[in-house]
Protein backbone atom coordinates (compact mmCIF):
# COMPACT_ATOMS: atom_id res chain seq x y z
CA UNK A 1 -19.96 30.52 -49.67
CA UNK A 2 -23.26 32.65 -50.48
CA UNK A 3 -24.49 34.94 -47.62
CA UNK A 4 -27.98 33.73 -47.73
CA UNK A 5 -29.33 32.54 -44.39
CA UNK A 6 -31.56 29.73 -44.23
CA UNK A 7 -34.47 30.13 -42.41
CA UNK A 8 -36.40 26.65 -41.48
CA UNK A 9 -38.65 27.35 -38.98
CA UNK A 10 -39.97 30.04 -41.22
CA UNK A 11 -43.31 29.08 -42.65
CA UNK A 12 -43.08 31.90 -44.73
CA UNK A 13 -39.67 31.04 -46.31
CA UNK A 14 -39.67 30.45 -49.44
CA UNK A 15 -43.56 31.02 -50.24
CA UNK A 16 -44.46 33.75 -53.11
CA UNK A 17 -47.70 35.61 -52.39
CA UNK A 18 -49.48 34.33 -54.84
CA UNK A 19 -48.91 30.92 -53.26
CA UNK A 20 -50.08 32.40 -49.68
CA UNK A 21 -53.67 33.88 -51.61
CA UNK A 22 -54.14 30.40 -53.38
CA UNK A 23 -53.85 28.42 -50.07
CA UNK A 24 -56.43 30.79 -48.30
CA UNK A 25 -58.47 30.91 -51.30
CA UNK A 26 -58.82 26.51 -51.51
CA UNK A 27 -58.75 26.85 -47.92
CA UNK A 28 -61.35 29.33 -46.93
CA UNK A 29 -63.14 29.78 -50.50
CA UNK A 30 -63.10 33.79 -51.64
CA UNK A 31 -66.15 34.44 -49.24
CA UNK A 32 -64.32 33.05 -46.28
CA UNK A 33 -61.06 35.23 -47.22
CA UNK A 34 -63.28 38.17 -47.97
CA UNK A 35 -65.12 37.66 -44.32
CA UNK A 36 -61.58 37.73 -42.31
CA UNK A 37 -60.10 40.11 -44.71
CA UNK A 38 -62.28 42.97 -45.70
CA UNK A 39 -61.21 44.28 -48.68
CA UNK A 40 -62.43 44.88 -52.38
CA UNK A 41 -60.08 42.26 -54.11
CA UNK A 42 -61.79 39.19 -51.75
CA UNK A 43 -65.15 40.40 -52.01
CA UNK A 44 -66.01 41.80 -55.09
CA UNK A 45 -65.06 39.45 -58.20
CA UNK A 46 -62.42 38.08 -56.54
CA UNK A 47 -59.38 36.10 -58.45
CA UNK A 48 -55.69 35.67 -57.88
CA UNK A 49 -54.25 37.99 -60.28
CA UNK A 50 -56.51 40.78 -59.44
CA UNK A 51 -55.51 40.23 -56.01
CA UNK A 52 -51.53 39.86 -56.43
CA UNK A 53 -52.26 43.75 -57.98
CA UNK A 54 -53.50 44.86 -54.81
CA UNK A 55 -51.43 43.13 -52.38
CA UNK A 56 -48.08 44.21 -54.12
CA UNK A 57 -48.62 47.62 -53.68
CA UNK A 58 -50.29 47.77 -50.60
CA UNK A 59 -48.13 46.51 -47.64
CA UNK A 60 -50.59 46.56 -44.49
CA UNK A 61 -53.02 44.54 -47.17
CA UNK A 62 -49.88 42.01 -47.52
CA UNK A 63 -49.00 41.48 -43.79
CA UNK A 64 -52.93 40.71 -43.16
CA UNK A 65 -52.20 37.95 -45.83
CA UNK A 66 -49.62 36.82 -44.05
CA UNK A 67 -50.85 37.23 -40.66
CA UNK A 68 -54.32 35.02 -41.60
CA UNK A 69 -51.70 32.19 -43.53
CA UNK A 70 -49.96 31.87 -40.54
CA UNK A 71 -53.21 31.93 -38.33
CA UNK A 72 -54.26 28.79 -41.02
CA UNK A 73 -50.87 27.07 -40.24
CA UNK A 74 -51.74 26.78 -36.78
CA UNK A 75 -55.15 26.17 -36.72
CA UNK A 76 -54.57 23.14 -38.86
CA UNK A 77 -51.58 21.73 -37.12
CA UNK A 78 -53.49 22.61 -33.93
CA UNK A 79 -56.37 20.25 -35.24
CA UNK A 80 -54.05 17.50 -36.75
CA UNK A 81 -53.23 16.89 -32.90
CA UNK A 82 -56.33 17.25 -31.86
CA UNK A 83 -56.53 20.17 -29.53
């Protein structure tokens, strides 16, 4: 038996970061990202790699990421029902 726990109502489970920046990229387009998350690697020639740099070595950088893809998880959910 392997001591991993599984974690389904997790929305972050599972999910690398580079999969978190590509969602909020297609979702919000770099300028949107780069509007609710100020920094360099959104605004100024933004791509995924040169982002994935950044975000690995700076955690408070990483848990805005995260913070904004769950923010997106709700806010479309929240609008699939209609509220």
């Amino acid at each position: 038996m392997t001591n991993t726990t599984a974690q389904p109502r997790n929305p972050l489970h599972g999910k690398t970061l580079e999969a978190l920046v590509t969602e909020l990229a297609d979702f919000y387009g770099w300028e949107g990202l780069g509007e609710r998350i100020n920094i360099r690697c959104f605004t100024h020639d933004p791509s995924v790699s040169s982002s994935l740099k950044f975000l690995r070595k700076t955690p408070w950088a990483r848990d805005k990421v995260e913070s904004l893809y769950l923010f997106m998880l709700r806010d479309t959910r929240r609008a699939e029902r209609g509220f």
